[in-house]
PDB file of N, CA and C in Angstrom:
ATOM      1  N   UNK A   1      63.324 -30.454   0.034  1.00  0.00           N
ATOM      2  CA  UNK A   1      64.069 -30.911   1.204  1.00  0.00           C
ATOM      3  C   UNK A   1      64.323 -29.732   2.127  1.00  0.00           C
ATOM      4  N   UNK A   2      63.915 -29.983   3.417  1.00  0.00           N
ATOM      5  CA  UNK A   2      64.154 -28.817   4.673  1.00  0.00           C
ATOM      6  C   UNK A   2      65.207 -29.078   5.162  1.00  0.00           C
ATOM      7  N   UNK A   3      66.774 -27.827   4.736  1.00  0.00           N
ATOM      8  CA  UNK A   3      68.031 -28.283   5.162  1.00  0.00           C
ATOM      9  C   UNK A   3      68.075 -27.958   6.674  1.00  0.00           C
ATOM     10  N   UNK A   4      67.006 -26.949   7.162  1.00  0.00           N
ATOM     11  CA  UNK A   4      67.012 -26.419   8.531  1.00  0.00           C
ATOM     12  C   UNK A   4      66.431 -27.253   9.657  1.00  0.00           C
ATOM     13  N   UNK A   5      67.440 -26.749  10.897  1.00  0.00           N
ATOM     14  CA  UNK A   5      67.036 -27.264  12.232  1.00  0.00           C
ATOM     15  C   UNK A   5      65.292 -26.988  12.478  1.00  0.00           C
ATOM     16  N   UNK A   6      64.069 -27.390  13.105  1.00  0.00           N
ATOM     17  CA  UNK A   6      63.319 -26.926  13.836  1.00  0.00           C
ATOM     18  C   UNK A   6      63.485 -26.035  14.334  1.00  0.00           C
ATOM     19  N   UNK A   7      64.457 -25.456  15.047  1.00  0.00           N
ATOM     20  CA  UNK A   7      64.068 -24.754  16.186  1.00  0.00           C
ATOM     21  C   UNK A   7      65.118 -23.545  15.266  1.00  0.00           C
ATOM     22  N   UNK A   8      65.140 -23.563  14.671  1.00  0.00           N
ATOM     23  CA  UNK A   8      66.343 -22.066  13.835  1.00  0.00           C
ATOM     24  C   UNK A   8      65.352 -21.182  13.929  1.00  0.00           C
ATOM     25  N   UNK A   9      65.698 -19.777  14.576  1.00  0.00           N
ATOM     26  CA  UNK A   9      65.414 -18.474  14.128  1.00  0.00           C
ATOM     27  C   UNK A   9      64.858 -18.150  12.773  1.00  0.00           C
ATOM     28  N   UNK A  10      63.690 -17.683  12.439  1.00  0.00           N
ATOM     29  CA  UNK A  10      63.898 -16.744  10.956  1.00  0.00           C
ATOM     30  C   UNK A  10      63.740 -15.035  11.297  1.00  0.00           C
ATOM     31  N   UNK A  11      63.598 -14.657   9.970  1.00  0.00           N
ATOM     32  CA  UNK A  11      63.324 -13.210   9.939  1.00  0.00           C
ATOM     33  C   UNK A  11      62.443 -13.250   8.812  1.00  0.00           C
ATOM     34  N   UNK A  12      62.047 -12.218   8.887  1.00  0.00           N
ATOM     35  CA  UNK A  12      61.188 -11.231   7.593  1.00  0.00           C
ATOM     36  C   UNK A  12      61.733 -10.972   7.217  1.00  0.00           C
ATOM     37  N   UNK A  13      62.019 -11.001   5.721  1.00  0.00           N
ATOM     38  CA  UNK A  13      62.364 -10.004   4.531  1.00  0.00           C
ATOM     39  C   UNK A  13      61.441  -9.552   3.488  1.00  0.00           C
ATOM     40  N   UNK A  14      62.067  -8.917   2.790  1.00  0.00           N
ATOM     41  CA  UNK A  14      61.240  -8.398   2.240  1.00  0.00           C
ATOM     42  C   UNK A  14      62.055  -7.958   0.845  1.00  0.00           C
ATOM     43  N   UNK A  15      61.955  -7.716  -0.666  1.00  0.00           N
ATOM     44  CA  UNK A  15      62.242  -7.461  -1.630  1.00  0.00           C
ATOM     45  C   UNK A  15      62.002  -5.656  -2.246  1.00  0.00           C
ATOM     46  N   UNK A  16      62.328  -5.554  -3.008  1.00  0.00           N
ATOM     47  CA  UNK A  16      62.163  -3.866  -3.660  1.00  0.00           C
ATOM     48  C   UNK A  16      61.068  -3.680  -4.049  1.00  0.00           C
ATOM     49  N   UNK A  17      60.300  -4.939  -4.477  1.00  0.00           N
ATOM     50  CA  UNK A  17      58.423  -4.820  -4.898  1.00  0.00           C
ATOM     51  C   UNK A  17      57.859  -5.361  -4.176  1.00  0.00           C
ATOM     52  N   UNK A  18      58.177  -4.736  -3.095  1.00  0.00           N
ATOM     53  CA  UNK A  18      57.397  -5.621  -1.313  1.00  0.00           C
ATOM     54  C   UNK A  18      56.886  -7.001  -1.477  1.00  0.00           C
ATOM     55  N   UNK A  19      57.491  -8.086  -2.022  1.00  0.00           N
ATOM     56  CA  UNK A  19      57.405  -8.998  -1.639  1.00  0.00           C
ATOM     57  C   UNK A  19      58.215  -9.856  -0.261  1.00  0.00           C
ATOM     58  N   UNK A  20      56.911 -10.134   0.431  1.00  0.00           N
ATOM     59  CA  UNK A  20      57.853 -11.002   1.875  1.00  0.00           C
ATOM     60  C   UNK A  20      58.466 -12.228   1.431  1.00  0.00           C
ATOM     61  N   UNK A  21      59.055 -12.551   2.491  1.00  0.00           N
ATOM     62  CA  UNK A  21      59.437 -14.158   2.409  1.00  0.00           C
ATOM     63  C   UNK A  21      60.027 -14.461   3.852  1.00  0.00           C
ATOM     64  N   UNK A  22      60.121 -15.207   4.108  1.00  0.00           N
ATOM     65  CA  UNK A  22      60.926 -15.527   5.600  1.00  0.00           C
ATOM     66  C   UNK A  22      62.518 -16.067   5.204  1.00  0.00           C
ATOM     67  N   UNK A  23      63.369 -16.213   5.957  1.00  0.00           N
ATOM     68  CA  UNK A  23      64.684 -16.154   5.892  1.00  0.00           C
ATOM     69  C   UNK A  23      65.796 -17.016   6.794  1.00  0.00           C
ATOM     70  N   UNK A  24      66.048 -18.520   7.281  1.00  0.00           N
ATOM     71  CA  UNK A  24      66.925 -18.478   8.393  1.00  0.00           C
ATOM     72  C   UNK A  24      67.872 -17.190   8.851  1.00  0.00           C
ATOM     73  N   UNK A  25      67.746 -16.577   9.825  1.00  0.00           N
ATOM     74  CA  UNK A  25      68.980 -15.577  10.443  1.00  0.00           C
ATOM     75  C   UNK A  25      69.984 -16.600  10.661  1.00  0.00           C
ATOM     76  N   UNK A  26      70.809 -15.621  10.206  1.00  0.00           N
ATOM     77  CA  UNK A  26      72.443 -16.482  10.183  1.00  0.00           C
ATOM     78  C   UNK A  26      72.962 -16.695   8.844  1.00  0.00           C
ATOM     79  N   UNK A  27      72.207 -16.573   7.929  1.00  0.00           N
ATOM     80  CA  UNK A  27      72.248 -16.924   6.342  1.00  0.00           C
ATOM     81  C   UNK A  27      72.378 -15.880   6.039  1.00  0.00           C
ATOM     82  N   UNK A  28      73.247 -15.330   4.664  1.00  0.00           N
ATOM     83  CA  UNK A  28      73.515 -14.213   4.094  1.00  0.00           C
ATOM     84  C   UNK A  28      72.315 -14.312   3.160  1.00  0.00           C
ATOM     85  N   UNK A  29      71.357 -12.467   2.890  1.00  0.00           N
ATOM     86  CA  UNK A  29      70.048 -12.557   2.431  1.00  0.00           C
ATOM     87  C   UNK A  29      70.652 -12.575   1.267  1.00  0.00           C
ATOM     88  N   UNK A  30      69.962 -13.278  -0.309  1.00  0.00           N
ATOM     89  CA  UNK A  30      69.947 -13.250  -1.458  1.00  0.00           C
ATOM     90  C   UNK A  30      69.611 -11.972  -1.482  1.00  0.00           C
ATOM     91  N   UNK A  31      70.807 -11.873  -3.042  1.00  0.00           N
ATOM     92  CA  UNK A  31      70.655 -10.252  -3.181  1.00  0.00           C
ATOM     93  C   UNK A  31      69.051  -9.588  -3.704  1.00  0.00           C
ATOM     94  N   UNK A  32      69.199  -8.537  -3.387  1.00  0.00           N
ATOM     95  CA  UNK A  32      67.475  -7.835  -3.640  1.00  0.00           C
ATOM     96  C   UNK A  32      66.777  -7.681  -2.503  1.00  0.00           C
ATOM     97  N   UNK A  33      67.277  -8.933  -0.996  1.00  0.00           N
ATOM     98  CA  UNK A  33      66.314  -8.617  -0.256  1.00  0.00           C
ATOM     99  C   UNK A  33      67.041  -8.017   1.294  1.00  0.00           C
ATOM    100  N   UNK A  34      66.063  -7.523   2.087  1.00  0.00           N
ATOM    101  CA  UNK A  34      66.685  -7.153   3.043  1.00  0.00           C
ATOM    102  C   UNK A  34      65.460  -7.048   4.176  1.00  0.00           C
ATOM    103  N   UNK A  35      66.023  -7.289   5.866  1.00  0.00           N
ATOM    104  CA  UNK A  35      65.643  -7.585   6.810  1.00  0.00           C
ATOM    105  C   UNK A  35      64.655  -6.678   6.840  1.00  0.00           C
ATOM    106  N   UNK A  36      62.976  -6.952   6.957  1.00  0.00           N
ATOM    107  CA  UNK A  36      61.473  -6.147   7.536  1.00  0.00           C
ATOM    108  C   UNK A  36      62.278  -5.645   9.020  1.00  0.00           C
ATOM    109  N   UNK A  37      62.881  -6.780  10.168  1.00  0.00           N
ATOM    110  CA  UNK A  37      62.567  -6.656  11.358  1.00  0.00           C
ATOM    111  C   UNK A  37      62.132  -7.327  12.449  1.00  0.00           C
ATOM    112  N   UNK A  38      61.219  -8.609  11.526  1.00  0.00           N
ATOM    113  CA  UNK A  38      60.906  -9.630  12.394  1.00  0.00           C
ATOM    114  C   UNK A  38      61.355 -10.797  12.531  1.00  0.00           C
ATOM    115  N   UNK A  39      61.874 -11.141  13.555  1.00  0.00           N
ATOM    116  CA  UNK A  39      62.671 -12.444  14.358  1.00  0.00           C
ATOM    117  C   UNK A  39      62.001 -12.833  15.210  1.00  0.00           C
ATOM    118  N   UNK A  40      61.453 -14.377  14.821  1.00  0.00           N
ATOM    119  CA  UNK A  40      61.232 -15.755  15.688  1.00  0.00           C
ATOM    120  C   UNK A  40      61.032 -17.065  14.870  1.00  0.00           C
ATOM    121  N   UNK A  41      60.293 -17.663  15.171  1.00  0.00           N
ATOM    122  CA  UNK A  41      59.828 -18.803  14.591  1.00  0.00           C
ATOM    123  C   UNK A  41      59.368 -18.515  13.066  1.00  0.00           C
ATOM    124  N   UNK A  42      59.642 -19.937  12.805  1.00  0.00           N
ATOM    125  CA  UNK A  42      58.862 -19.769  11.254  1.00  0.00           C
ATOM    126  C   UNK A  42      57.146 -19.028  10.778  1.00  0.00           C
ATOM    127  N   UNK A  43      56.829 -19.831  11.996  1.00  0.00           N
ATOM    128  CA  UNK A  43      55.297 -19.659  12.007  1.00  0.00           C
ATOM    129  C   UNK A  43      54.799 -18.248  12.443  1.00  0.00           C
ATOM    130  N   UNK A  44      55.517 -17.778  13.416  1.00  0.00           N
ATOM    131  CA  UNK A  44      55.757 -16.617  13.780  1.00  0.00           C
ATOM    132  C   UNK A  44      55.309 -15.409  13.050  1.00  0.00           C
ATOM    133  N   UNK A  45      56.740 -15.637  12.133  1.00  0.00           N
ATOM    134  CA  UNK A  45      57.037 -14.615  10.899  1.00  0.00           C
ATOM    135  C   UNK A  45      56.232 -15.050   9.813  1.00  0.00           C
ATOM    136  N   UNK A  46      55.781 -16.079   9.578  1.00  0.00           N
ATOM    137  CA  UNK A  46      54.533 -16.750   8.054  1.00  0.00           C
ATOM    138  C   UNK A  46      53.407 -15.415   9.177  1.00  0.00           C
ATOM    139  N   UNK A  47      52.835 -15.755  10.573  1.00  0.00           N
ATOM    140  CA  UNK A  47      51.752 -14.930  10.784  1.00  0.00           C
ATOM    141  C   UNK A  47      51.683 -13.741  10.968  1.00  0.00           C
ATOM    142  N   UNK A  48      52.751 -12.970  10.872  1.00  0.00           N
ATOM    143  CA  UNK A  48      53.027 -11.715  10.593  1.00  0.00           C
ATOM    144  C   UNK A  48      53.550 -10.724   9.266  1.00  0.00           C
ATOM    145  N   UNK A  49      53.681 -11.696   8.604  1.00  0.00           N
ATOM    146  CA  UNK A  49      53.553 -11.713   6.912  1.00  0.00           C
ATOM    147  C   UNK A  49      52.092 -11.653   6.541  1.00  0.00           C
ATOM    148  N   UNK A  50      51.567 -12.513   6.693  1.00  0.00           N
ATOM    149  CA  UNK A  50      49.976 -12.164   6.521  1.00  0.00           C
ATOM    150  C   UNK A  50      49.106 -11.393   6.884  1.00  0.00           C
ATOM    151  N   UNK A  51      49.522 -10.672   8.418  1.00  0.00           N
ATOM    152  CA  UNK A  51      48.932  -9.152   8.860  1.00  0.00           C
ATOM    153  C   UNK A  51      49.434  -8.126   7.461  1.00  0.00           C
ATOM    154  N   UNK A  52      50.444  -8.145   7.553  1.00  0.00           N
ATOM    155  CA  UNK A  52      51.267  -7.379   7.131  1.00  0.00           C
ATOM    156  C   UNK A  52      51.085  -6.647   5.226  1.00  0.00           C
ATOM    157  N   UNK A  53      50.854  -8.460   4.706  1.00  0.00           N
ATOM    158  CA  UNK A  53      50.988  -8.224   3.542  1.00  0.00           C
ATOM    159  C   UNK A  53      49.845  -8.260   2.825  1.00  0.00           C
ATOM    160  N   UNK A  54      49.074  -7.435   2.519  1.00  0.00           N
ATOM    161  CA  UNK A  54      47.337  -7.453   2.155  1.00  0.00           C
ATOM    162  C   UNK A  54      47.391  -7.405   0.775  1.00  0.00           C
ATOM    163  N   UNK A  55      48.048  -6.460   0.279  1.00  0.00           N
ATOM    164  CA  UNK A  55      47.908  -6.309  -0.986  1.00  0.00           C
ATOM    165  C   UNK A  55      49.228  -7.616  -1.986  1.00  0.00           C
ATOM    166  N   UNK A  56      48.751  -8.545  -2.573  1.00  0.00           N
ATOM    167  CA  UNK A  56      50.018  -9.265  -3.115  1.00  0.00           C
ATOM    168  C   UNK A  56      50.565  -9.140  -4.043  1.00  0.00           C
ATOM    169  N   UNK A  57      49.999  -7.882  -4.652  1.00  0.00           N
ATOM    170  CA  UNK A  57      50.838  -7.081  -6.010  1.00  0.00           C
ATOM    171  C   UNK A  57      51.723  -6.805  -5.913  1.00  0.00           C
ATOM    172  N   UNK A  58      52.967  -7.163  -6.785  1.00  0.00           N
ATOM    173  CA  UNK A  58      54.046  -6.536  -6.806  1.00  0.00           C
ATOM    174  C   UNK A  58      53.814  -4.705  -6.837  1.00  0.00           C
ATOM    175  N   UNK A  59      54.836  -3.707  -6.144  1.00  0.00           N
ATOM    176  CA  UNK A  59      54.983  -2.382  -6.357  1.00  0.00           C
ATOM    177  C   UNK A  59      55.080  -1.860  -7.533  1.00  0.00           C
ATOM    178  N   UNK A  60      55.182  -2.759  -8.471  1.00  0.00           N
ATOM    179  CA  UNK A  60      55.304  -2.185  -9.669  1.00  0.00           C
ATOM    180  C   UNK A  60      53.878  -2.154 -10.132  1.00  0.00           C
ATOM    181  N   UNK A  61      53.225  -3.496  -9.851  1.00  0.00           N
ATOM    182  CA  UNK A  61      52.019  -3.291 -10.493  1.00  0.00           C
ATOM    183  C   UNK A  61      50.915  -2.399 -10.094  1.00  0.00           C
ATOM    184  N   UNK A  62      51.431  -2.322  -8.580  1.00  0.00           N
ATOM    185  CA  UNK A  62      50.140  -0.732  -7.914  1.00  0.00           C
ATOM    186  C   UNK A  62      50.573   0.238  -8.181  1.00  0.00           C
ATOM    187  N   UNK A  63      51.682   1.014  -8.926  1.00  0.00           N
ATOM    188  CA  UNK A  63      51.515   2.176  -9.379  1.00  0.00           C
ATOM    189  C   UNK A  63      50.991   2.397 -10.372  1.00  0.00           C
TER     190      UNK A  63
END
């Protein structure tokens, strides 16, 4: 179930083993993660997650 408006803001976040995720802004982030930087649309931030995120290994597993 999608509790969100259409038209709500997200952001990028991002986790400690660089995993992204997108975020409504305005929502307090679940702990572990914190703001990349990017604010707009959902789709927006999904297509700038995917520039972004090439490798989908957790940081733990590329060292």
């Amino acid at each position: 179930m999608n509790d969100t408006p259409a038209d709500t803001a997200y952001q990028v976040v991002l986790n400690d083993e660089e995993q992204y995720s997108v975020w409504p802004v305005g929502r307090p982030l679940p702990a572990g993660w914190r703001a990349e930087g990017t604010v707009g649309g959902r789709q927006a931030c999904l297509d700038h997650i995917e520039t972004v995120w090439t490798d989908l290994r957790p940081l733990s597993a590329r060292a």
